[in-house]
C-alpha atoms as a PDB file:
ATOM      1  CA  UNK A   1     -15.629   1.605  -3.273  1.00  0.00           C
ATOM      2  CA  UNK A   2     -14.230  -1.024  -1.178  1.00  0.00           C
ATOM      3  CA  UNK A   3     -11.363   0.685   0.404  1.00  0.00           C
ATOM      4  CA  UNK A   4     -10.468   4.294   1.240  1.00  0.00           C
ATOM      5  CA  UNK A   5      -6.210   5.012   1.285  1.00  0.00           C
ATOM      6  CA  UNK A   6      -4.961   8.442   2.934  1.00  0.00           C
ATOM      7  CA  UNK A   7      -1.589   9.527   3.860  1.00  0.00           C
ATOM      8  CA  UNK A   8       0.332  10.303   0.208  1.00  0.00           C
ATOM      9  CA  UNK A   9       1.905  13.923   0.512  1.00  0.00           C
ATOM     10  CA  UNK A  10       4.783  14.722  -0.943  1.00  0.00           C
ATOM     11  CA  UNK A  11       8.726  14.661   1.201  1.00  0.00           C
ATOM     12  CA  UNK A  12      11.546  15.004   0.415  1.00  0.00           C
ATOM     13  CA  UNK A  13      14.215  11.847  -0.113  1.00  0.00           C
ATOM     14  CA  UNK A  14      14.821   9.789   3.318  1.00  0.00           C
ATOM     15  CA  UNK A  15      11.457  11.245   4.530  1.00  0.00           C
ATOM     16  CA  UNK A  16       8.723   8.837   6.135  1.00  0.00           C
ATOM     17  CA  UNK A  17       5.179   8.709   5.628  1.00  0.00           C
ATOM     18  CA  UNK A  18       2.467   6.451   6.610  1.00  0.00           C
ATOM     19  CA  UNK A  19      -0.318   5.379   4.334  1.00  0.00           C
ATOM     20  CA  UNK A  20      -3.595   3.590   5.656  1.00  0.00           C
ATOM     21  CA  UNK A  21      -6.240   1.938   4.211  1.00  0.00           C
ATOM     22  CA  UNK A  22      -9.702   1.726   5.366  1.00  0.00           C
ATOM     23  CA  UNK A  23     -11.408  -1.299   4.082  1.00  0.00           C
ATOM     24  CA  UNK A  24     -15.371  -2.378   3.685  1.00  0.00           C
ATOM     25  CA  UNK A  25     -14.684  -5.884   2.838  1.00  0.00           C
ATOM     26  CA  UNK A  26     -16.826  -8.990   3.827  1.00  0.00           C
ATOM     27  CA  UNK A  27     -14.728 -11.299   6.119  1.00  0.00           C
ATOM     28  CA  UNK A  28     -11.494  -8.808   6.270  1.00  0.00           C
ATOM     29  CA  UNK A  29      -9.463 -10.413   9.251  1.00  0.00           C
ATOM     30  CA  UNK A  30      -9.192 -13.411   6.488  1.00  0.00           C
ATOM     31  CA  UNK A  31      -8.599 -11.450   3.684  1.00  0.00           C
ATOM     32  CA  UNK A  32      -4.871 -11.591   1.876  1.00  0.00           C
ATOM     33  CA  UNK A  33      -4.666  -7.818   1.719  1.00  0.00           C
ATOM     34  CA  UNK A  34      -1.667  -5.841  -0.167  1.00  0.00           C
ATOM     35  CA  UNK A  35      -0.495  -2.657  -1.077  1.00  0.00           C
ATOM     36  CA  UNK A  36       0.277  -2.316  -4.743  1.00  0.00           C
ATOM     37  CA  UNK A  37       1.807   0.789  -6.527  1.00  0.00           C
ATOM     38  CA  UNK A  38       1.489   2.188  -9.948  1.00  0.00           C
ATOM     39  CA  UNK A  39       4.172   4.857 -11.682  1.00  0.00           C
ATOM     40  CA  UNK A  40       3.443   6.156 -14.844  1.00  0.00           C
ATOM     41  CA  UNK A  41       5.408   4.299 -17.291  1.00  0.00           C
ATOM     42  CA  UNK A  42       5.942   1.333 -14.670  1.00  0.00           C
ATOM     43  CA  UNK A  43       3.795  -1.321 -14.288  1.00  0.00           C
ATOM     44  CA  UNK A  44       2.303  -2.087 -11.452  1.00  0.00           C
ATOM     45  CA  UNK A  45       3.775  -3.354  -8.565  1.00  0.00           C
ATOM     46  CA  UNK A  46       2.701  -5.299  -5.405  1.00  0.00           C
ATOM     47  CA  UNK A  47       5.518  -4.042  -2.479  1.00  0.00           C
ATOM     48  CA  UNK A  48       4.107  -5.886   0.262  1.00  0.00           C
ATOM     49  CA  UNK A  49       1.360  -8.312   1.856  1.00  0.00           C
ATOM     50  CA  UNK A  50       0.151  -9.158   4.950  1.00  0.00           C
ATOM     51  CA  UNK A  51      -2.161 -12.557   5.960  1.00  0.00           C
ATOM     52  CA  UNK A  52      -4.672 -12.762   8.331  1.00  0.00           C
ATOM     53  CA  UNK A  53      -1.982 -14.177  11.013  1.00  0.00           C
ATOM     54  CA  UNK A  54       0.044 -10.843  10.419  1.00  0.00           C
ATOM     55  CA  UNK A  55       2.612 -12.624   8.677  1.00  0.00           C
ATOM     56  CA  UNK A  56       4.288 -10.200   5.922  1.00  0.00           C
ATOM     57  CA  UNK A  57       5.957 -10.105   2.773  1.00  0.00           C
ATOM     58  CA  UNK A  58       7.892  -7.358   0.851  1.00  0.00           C
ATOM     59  CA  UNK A  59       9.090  -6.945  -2.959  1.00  0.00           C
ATOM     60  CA  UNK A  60      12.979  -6.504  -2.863  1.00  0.00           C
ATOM     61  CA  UNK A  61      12.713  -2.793  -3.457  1.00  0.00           C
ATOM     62  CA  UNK A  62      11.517  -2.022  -0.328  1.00  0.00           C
ATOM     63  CA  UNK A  63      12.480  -4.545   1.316  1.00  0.00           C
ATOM     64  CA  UNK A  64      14.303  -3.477   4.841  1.00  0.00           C
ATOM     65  CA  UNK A  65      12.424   0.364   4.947  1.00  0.00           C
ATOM     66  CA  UNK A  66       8.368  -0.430   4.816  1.00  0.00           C
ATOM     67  CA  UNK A  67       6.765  -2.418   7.249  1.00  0.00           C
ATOM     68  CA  UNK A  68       3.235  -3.560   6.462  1.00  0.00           C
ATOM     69  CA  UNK A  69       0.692  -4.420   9.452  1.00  0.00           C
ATOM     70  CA  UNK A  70      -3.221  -4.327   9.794  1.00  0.00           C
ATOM     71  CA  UNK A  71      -5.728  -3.754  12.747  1.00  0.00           C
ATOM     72  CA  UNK A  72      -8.688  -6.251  12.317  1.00  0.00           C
ATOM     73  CA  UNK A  73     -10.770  -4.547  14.773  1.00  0.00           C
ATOM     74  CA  UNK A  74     -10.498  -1.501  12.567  1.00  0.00           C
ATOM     75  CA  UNK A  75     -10.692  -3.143   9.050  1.00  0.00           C
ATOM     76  CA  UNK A  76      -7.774  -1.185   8.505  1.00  0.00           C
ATOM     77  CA  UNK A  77      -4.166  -2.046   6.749  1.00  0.00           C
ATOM     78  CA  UNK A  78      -1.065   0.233   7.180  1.00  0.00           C
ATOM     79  CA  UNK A  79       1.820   0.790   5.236  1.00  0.00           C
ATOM     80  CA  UNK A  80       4.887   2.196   7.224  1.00  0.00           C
ATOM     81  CA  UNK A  81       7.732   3.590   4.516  1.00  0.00           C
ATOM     82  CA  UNK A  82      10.563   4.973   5.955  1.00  0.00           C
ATOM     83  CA  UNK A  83      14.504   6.137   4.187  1.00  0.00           C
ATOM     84  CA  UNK A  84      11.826   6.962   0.564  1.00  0.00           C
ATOM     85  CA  UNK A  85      13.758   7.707  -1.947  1.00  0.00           C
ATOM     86  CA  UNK A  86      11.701   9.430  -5.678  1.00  0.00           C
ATOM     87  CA  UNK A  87      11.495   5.944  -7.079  1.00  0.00           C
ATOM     88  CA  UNK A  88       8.886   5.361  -4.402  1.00  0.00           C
ATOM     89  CA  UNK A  89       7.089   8.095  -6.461  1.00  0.00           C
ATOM     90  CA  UNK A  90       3.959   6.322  -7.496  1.00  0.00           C
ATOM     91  CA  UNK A  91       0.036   5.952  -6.853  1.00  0.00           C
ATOM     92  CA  UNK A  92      -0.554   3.724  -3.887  1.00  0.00           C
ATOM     93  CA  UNK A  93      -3.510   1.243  -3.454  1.00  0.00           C
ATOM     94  CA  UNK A  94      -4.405  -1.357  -0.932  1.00  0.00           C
ATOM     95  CA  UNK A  95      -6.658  -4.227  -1.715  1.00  0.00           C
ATOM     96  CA  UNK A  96      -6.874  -7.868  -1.307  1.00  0.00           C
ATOM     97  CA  UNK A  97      -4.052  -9.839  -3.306  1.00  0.00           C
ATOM     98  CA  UNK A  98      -4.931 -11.277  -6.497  1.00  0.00           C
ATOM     99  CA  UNK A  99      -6.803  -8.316  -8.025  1.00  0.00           C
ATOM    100  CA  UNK A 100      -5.538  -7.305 -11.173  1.00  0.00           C
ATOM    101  CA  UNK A 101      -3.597  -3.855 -11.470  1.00  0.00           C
ATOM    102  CA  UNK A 102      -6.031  -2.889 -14.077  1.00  0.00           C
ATOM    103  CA  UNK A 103      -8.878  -3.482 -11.652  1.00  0.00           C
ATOM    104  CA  UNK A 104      -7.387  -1.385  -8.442  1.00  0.00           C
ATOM    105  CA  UNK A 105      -8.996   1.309  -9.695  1.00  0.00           C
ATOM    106  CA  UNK A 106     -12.246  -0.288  -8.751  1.00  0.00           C
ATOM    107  CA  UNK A 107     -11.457  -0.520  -5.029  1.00  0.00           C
ATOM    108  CA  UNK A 108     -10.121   2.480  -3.920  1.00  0.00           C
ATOM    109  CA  UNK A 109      -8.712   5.825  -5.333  1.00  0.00           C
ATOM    110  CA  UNK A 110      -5.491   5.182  -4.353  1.00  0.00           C
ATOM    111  CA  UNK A 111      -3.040   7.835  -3.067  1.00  0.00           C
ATOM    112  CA  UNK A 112      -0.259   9.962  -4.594  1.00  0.00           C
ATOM    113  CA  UNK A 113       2.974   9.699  -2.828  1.00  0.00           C
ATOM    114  CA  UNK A 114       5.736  12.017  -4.517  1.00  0.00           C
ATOM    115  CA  UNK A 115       9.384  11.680  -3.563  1.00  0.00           C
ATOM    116  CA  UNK A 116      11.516  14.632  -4.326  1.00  0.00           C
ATOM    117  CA  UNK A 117      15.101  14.784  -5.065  1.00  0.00           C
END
């Protein structure tokens, strides 16, 4: 296991939640690191990145209500998602861009986040 995530409950639609992800990776502050999510019946989607500098990027559908960040001296990434809405519903996983959906498994668990109506 490279990377523990926490922080998937279930809320209600417009709720907030914070995810984190606790990483044992060699060389982290230069890692590419993202947060990807997987919905039965979906594929698998990367929502958002974050380099080494802190700069960011997001997928369009959350564009504007998760913020991604990352505390080197903690080896930790976060994912801030704010206004969810139940086609957030999915399995979360963090882990360093360019690792195939089929393969997030192999990091981390991942973490359920449900979005009710």
């Amino acid at each position: 296991v490279l990377v523990v995530e926490s922080g998937g409950v279930s809320v209600a639609t417009g709720g907030s939640l914070r995810l984190s992800c606790s990483a044992s990776v060699f060389r982290f502050d230069e890692t590419l690191m993202g947060w990807f999510r997987q919905a039965p019946g979906n594929e698998c989607e990367l929502v958002s990145r974050i380099r080494s500098d802190s700069s960011t990027h997001y997928a369009d559908s959350v564009k504007g209500r998760f913020t991604i960040s990352r505390d080197n001296s903690k080896n930790t990434v976060y994912l801030q998602m704010t206004s969810l809405k139940p086609d957030d519903t999915a399995v979360y996983h963090c882990a360093a861009v360019g690792v195939e959906c089929r393969a997030l498994s192999n990091w981390g668990q991942g973490t359920q986040v449900t979005v009710s109506s």
